[in-house]
Structure formats: C-alpha cells, structure tokens
C-alpha atoms as a PDB file:
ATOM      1  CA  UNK A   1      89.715 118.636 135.325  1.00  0.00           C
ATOM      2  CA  UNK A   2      86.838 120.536 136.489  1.00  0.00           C
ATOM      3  CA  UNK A   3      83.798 120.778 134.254  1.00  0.00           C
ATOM      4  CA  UNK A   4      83.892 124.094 132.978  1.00  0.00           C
ATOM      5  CA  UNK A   5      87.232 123.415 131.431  1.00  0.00           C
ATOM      6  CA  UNK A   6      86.107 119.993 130.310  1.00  0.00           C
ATOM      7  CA  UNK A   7      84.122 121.826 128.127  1.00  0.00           C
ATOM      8  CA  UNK A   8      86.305 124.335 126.584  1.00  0.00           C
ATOM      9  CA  UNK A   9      86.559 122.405 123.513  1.00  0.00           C
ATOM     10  CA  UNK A  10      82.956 123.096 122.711  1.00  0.00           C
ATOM     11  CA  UNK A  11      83.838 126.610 122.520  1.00  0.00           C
ATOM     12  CA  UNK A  12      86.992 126.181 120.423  1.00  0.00           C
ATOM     13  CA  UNK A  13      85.445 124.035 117.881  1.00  0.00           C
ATOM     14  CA  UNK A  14      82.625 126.467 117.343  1.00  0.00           C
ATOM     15  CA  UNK A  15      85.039 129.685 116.874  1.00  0.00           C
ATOM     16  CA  UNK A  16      86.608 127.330 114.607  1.00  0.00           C
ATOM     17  CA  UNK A  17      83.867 126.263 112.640  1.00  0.00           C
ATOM     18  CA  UNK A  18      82.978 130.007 112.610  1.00  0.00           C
ATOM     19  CA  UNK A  19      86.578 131.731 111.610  1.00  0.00           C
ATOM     20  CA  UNK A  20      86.209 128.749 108.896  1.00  0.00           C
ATOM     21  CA  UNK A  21      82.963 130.078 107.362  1.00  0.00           C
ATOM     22  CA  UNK A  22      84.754 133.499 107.484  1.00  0.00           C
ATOM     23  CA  UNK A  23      87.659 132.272 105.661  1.00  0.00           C
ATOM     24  CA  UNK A  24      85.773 131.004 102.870  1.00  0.00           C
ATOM     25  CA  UNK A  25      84.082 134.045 102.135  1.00  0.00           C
ATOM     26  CA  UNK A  26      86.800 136.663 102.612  1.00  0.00           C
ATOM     27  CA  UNK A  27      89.189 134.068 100.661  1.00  0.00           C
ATOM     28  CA  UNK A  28      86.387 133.579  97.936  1.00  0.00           C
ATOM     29  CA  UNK A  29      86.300 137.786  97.584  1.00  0.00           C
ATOM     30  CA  UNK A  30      90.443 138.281  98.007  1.00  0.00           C
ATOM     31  CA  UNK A  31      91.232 135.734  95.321  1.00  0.00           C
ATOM     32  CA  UNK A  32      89.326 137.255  92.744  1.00  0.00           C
ATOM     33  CA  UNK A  33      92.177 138.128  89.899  1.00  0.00           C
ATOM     34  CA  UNK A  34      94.648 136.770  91.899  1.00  0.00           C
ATOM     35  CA  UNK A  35      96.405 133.433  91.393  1.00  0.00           C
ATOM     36  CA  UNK A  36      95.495 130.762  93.773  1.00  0.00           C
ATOM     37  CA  UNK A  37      98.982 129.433  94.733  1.00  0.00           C
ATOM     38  CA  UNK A  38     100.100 133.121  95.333  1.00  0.00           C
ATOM     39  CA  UNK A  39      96.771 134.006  97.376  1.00  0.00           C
ATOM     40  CA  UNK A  40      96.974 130.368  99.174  1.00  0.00           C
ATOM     41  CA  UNK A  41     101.239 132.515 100.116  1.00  0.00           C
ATOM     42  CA  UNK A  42      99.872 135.388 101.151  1.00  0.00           C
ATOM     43  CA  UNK A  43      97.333 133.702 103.633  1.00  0.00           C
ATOM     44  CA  UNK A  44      99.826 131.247 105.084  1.00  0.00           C
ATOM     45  CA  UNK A  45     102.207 134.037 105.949  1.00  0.00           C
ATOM     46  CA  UNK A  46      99.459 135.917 108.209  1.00  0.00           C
ATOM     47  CA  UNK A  47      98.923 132.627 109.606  1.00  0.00           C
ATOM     48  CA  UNK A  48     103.049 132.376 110.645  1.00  0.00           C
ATOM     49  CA  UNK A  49     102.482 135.344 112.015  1.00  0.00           C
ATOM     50  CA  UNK A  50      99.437 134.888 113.821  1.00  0.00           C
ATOM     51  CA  UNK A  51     100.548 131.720 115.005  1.00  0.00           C
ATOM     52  CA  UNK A  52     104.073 132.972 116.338  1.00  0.00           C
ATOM     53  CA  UNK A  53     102.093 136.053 117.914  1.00  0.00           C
ATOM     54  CA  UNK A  54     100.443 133.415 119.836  1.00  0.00           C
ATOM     55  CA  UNK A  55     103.661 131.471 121.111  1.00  0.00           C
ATOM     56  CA  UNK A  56     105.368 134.729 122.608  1.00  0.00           C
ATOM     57  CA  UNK A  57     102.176 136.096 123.994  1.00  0.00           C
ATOM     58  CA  UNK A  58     101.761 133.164 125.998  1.00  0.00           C
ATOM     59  CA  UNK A  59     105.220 132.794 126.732  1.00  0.00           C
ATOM     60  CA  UNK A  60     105.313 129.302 125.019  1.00  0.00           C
ATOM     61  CA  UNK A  61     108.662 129.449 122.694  1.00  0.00           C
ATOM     62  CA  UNK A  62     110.712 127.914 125.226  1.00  0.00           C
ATOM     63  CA  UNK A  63     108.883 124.415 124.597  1.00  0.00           C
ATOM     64  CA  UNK A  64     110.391 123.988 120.998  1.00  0.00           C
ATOM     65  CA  UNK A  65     113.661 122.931 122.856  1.00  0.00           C
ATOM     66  CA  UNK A  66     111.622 119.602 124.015  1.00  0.00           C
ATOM     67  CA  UNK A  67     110.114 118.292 120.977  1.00  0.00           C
ATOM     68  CA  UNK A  68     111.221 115.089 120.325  1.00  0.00           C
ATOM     69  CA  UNK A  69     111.994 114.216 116.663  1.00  0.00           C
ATOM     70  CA  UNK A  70     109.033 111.441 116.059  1.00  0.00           C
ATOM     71  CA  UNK A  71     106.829 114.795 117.294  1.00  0.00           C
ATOM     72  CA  UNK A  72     108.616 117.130 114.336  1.00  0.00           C
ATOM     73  CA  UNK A  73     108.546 114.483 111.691  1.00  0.00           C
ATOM     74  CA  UNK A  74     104.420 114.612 112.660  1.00  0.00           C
ATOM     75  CA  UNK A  75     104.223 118.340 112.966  1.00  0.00           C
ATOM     76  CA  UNK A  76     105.893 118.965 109.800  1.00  0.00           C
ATOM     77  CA  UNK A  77     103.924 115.810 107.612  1.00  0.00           C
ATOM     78  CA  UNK A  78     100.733 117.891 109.240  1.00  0.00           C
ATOM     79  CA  UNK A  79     101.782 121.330 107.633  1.00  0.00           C
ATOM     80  CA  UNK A  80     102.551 119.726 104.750  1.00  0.00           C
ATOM     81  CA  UNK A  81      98.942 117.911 104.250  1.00  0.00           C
ATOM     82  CA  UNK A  82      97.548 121.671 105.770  1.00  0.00           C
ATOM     83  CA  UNK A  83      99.322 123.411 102.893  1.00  0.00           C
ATOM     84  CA  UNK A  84      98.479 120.907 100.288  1.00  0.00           C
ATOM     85  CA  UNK A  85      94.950 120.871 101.699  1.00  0.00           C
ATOM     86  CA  UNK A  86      94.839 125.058 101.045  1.00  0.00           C
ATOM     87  CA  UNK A  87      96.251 125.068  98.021  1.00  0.00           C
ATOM     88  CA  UNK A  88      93.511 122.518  96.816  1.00  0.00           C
ATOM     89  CA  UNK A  89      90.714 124.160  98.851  1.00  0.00           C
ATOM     90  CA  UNK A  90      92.400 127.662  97.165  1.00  0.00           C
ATOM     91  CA  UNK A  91      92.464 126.588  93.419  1.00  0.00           C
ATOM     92  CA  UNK A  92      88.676 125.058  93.981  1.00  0.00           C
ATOM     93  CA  UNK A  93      87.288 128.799  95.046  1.00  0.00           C
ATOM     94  CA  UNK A  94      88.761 130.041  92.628  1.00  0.00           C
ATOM     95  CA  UNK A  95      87.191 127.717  89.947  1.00  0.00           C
ATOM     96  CA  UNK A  96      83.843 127.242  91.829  1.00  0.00           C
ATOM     97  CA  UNK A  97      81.706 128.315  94.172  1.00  0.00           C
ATOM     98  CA  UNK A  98      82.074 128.416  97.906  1.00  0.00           C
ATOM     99  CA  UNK A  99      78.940 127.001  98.689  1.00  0.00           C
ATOM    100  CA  UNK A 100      79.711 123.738  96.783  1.00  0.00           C
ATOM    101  CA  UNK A 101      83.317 123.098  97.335  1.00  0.00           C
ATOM    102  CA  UNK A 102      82.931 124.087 101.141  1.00  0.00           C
ATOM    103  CA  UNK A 103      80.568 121.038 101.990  1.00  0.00           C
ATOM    104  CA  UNK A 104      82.972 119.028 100.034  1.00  0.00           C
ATOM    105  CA  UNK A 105      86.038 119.998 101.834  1.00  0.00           C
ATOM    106  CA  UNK A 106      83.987 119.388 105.295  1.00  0.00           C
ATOM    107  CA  UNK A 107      83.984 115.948 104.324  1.00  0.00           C
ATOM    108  CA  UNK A 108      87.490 115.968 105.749  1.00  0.00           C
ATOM    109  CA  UNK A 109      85.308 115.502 109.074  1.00  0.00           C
ATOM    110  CA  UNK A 110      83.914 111.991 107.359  1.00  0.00           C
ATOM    111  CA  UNK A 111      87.155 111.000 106.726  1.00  0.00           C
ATOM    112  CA  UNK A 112      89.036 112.140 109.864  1.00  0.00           C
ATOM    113  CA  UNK A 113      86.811 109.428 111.731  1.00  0.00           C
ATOM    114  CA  UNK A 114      87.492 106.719 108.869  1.00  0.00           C
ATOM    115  CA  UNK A 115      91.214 107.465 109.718  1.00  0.00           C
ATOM    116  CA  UNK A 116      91.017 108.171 113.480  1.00  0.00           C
ATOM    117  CA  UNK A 117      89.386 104.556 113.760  1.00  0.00           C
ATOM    118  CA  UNK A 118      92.231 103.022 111.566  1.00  0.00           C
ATOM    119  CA  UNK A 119      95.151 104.744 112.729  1.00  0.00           C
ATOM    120  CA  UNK A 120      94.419 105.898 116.040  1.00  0.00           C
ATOM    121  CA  UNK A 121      92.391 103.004 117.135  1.00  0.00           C
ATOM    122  CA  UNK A 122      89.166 105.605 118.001  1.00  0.00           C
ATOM    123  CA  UNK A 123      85.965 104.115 118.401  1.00  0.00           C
ATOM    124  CA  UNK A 124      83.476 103.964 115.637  1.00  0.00           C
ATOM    125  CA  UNK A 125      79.971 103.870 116.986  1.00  0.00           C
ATOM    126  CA  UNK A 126      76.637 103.705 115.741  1.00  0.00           C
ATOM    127  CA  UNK A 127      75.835 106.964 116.071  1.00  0.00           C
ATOM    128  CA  UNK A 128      79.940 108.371 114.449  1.00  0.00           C
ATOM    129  CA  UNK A 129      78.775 105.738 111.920  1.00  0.00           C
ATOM    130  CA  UNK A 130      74.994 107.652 111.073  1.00  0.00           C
ATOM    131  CA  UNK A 131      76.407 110.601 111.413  1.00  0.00           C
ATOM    132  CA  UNK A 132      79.111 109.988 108.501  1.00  0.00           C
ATOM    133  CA  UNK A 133      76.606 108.668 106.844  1.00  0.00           C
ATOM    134  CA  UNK A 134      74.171 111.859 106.876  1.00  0.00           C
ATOM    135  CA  UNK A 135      77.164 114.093 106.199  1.00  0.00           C
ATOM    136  CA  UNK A 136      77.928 112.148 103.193  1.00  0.00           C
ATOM    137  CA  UNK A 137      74.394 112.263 101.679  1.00  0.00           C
ATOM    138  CA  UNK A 138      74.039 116.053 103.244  1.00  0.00           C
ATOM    139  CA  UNK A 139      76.587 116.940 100.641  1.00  0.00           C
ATOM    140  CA  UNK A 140      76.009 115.361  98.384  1.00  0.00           C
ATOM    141  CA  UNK A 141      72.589 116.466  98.625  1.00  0.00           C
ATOM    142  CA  UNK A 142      73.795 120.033  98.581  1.00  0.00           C
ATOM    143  CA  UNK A 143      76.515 119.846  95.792  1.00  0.00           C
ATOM    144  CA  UNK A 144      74.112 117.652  93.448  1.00  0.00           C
END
C-alpha cells in the first residue's frame, strides 16, 4: 500500500467528524416543530439515497450478489443499532441542546474501544487507555 493511500483514512475520519458537526446543527434547526421519530424518517431516507447514489456511481451493486449471510446478519444488526442510535441522538436534540448531548453521544468513541478490545480482540494501550480517560472527564467536564 503506498503511503499516501495509507493515509487516506486521516482524511475520511476528518470529513466525517466534520459532516457530523454539520449534522447536528442543521438537524438541531430542521427538527424544530417536527417530531423526532418522523425527522430521524426523513433523514434516513436521504441517507438511502445518498448511499445507493454512491453504489451505482462507482459501479459497486454487482458485489451484493457475494455477501455471505454471517456478513448480512452483521450489516443489518449495524443499521439497526445506527437507527436506534438516531432516533436516540434525534429525540435528545430535540429535548436538549446540541452542545451537551453531542459530547455525550461522542462517547460512543470511549466505548467503541471498550468493545473493540472485548470483541475484536484490539489492543488497549496506555495511551487508548488516557485517552478514554480524558474523553470521559472532557465531557463530563463540558455537560456538568
């Protein structure tokens, strides 16, 4: 792999982290008067779209023919945790404000190494195991 594409996922994760921000705050302004479970539809449907957009623009569709079952049963326990998770993250917007229930719901990064080290047999280092720790007290710091 050369090392410009090694890298890549630098780039990804900070679009994501980006389009994430963005999605609080246009979400936070959309749901007003709207109900959360019906705003939490209406997003998920743009993101079908988007998603399938993606598939035949890259030519990609043909691949659904050679997922293997144990890789659908994931997939679709994934999109259901991803749609309870915005439903959640929905109904909390619309009951408080971003800027506290956002650090909160980044604590799925805390947790994501708790699991990743359980499940997935990742390692836990020192420095995975400060850095949980400062995320913890960071929000709590900023939601206290």
């Amino acid at each position: 792999m050369s090392e410009k594409k090694s890298h890549m996922w630098v780039f990804f994760a900070v679009l994501s982290a980006v389009f994430a921000a963005a999605t609080s705050i246009l979400a936070k302004v959309g749901i007003e008067g709207v109900n959360s479970s019906l705003a939490t539809a209406v997003r998920t449907v743009v993101v079908v779209l988007m998603a399938w957009l993606m598939v035949f623009v890259t030519n990609t569709a043909g691949g659904i023919t050679s997922i293997t079952p144990k890789s659908w049963i994931f997939l679709i326990l994934s999109g259901l945790a991803t749609g309870a998770s915005w439903l959640c993250y929905y109904k909390a917007i619309q009951l408080g404000e971003v800027s506290k229930v956002a650090p909160i719901d980044k604590m799925s990064a805390v947790l994501t190494l708790i699991l990743a080290f359980i499940f997935l047999h990742e390692k836990m280092t020192v420095k995975s195991i400060i850095g949980c720790i400062l995320i913890t007290c960071g929000t709590l710091f900023m939601v206290l």
